[in-house]
N, C-alpha and C. Protein backbone atom coordinates (compact mmCIF):
# COMPACT_ATOMS: atom_id res chain seq x y z
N UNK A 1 -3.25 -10.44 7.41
CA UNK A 1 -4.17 -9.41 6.99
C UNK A 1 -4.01 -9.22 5.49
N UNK A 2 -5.32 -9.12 4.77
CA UNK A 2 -5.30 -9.00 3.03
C UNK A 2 -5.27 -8.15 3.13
N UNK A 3 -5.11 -6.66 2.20
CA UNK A 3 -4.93 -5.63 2.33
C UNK A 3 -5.44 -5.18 0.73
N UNK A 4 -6.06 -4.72 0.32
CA UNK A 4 -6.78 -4.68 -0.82
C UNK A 4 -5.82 -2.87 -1.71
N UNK A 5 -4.77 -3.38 -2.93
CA UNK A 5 -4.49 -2.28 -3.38
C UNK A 5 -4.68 -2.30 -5.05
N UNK A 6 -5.15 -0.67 -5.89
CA UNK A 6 -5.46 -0.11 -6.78
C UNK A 6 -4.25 0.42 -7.45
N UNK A 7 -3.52 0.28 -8.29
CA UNK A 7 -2.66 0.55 -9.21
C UNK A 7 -3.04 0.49 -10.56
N UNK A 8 -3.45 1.90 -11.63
CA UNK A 8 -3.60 1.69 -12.67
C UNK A 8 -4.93 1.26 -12.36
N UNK A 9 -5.26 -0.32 -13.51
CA UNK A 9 -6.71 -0.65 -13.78
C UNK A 9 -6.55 -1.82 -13.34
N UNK A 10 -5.30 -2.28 -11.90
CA UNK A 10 -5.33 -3.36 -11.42
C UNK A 10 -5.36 -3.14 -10.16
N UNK A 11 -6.35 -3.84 -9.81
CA UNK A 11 -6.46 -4.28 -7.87
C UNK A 11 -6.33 -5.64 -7.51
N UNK A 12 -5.07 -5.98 -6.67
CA UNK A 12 -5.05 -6.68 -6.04
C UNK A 12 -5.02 -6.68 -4.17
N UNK A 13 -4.63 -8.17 -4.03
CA UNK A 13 -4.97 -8.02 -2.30
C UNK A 13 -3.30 -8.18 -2.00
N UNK A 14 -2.87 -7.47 -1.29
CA UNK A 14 -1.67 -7.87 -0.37
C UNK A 14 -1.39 -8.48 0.46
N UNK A 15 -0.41 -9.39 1.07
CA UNK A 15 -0.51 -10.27 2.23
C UNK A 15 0.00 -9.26 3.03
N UNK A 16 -0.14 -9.20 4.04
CA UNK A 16 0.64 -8.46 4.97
C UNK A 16 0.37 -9.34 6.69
N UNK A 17 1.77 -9.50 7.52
CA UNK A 17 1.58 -9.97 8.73
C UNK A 17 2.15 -8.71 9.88
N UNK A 18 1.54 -8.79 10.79
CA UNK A 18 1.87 -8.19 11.96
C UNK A 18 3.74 -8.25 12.52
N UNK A 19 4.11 -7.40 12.70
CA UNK A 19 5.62 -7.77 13.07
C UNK A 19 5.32 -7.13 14.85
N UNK A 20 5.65 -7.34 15.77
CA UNK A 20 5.70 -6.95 17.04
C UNK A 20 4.45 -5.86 17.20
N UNK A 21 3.17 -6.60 16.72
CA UNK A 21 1.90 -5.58 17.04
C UNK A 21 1.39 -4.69 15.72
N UNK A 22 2.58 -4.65 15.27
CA UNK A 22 2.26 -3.26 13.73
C UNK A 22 2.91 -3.85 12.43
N UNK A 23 1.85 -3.21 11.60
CA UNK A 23 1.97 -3.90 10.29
C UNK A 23 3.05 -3.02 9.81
N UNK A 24 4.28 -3.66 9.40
CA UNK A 24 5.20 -2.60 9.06
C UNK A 24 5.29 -2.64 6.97
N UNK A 25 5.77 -0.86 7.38
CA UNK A 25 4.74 0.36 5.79
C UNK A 25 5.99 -0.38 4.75
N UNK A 26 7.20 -0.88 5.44
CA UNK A 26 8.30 -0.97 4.19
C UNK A 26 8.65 -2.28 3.69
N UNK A 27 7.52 -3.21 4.49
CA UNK A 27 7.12 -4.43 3.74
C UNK A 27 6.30 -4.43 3.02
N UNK A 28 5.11 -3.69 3.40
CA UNK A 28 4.06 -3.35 2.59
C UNK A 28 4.61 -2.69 1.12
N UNK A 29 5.26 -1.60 1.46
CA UNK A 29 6.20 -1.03 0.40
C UNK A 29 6.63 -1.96 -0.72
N UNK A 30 7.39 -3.26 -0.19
CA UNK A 30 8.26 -4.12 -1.01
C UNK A 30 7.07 -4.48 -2.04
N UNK A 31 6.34 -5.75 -0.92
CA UNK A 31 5.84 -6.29 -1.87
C UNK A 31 4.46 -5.99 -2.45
N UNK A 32 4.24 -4.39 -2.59
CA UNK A 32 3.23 -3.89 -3.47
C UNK A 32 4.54 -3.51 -4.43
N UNK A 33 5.26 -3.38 -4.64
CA UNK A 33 6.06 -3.02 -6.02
C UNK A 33 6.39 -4.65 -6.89
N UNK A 34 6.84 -5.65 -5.65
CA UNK A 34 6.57 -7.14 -6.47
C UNK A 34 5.70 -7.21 -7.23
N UNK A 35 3.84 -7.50 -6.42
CA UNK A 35 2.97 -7.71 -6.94
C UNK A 35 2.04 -6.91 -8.18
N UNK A 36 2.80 -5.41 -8.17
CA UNK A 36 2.55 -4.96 -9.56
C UNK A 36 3.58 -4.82 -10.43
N UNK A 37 4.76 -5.20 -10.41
CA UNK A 37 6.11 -5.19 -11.10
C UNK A 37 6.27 -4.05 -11.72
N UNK A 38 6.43 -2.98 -10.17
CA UNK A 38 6.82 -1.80 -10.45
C UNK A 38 8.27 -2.16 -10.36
N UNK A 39 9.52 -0.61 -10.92
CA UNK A 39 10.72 -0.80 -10.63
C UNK A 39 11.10 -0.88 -9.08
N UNK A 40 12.21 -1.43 -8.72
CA UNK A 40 12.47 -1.65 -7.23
C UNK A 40 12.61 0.06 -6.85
N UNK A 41 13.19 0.88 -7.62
CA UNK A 41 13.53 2.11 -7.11
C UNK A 41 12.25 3.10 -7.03
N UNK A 42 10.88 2.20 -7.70
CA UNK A 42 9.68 3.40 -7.80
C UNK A 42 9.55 4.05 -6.54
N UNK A 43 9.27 5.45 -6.69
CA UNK A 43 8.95 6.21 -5.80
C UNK A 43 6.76 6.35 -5.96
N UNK A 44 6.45 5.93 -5.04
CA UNK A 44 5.17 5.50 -4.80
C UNK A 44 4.75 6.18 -3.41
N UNK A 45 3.21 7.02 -3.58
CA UNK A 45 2.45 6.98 -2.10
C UNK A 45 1.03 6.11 -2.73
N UNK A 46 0.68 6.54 -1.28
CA UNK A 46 -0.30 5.62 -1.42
C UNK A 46 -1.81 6.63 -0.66
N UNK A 47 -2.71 6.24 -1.05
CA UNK A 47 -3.81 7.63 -0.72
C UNK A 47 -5.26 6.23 -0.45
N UNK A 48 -6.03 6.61 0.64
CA UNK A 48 -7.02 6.29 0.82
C UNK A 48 -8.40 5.75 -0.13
N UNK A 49 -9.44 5.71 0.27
CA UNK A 49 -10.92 5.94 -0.42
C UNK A 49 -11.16 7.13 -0.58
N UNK A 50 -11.01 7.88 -0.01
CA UNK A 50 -11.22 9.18 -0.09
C UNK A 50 -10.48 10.37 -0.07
N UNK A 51 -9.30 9.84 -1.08
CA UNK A 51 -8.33 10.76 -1.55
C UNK A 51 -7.08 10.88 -0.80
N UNK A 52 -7.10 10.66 0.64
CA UNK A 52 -6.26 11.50 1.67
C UNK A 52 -4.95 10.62 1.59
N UNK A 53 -3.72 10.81 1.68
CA UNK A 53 -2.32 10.17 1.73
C UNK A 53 -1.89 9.51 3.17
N UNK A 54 -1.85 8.46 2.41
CA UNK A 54 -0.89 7.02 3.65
C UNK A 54 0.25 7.38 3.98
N UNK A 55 0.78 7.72 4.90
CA UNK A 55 2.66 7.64 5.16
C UNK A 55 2.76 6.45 6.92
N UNK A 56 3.85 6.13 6.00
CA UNK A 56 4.37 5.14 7.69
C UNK A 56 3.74 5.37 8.93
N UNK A 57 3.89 6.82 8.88
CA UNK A 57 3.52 7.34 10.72
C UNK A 57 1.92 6.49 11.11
N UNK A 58 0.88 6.58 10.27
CA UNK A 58 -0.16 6.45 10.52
C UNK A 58 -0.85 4.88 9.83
N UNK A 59 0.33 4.21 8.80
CA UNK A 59 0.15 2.97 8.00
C UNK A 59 -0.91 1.95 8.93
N UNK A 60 0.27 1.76 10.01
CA UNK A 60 -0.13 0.47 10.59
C UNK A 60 -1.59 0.49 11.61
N UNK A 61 -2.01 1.70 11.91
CA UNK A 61 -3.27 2.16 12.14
C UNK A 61 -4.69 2.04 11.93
N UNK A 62 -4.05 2.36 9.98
CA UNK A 62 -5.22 2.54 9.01
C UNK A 62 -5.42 0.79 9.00
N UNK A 63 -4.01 0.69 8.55
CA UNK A 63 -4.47 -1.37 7.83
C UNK A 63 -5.07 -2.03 9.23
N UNK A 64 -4.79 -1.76 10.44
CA UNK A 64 -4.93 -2.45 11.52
C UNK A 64 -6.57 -2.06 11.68
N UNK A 65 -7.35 -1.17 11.12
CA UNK A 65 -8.98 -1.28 11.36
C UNK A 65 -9.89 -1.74 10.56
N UNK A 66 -9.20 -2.49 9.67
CA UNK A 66 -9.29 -3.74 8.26
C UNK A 66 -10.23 -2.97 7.15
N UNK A 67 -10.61 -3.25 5.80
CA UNK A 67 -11.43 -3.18 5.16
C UNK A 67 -10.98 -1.97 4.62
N UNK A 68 -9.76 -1.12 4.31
CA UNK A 68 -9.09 -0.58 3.71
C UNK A 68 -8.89 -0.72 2.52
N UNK A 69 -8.78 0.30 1.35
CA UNK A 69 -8.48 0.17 0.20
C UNK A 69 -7.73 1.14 -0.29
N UNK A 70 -6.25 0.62 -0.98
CA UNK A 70 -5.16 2.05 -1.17
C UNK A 70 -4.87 1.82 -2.29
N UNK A 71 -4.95 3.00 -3.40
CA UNK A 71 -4.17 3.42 -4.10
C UNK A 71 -3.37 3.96 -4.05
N UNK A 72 -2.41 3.34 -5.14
CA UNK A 72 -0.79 3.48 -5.36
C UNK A 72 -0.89 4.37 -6.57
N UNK A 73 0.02 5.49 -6.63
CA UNK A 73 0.17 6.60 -7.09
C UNK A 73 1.88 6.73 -7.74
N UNK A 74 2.38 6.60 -8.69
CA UNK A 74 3.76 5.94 -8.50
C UNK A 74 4.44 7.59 -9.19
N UNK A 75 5.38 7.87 -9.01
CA UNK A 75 6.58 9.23 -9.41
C UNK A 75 6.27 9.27 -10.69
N UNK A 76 5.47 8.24 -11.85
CA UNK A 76 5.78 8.68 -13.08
C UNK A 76 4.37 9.32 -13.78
N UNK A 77 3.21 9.67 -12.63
CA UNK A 77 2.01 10.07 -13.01
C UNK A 77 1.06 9.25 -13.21
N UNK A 78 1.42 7.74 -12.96
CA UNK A 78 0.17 6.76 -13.00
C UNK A 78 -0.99 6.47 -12.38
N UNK A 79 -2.03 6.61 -12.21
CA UNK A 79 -2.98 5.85 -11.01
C UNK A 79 -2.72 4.54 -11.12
C-alpha cells in the first residue's frame, strides 16, 4: 500500500505492507521520519484532509480504505 504523506512543501508516497491484517502506525512512524530526514527522536502527529488527527488506535483503518492523504505536523511547529 502507497500511502501518500505532506511534510512542509514536500509530499511524498510511503511504502507501507500489511503485518498480520493491519498496517502497523510505528513502521509507518519509522519510515516517514527516513523519507523526510526528520530527527529519529521527532515527535510527529499526523492529521487527515480535513484537519482531524491520526493516532495508532484508528491508523490501520484509515490507510486500509486507500486514497488517504496525511500530514505530518512535527514538535517543532512545522507543516
Amino acid at each position: 500500500m502507497l500511502v501518500q504523506v505532506k511534510y512542509c512543501a514536500q509530499q511524498k508516497y510511503v511504502k507501507l505492507d500489511q503485518v498480520d491484517g493491519r498496517f502497523d502506525f510505528l513502521l509507518f512512524y519509522e519510515k516517514v521520519i527516513e523519507r523526510f530526514c526528520l530527527p529519529p527522536d521527532a515527535k510527529v502527529i499526523y492529521k487527515d484532509a480535513t484537519g482531524t488527527g491520526v493516532d495508532a488506535d484508528i491508523f490501520s483503518d484509515l490507510v486500509g480504505q486507500g486514497n488517504v492523504v496525511l500530514t505530518v505536523f512535527s514538535n517543532d511547529g512545522k507543516i
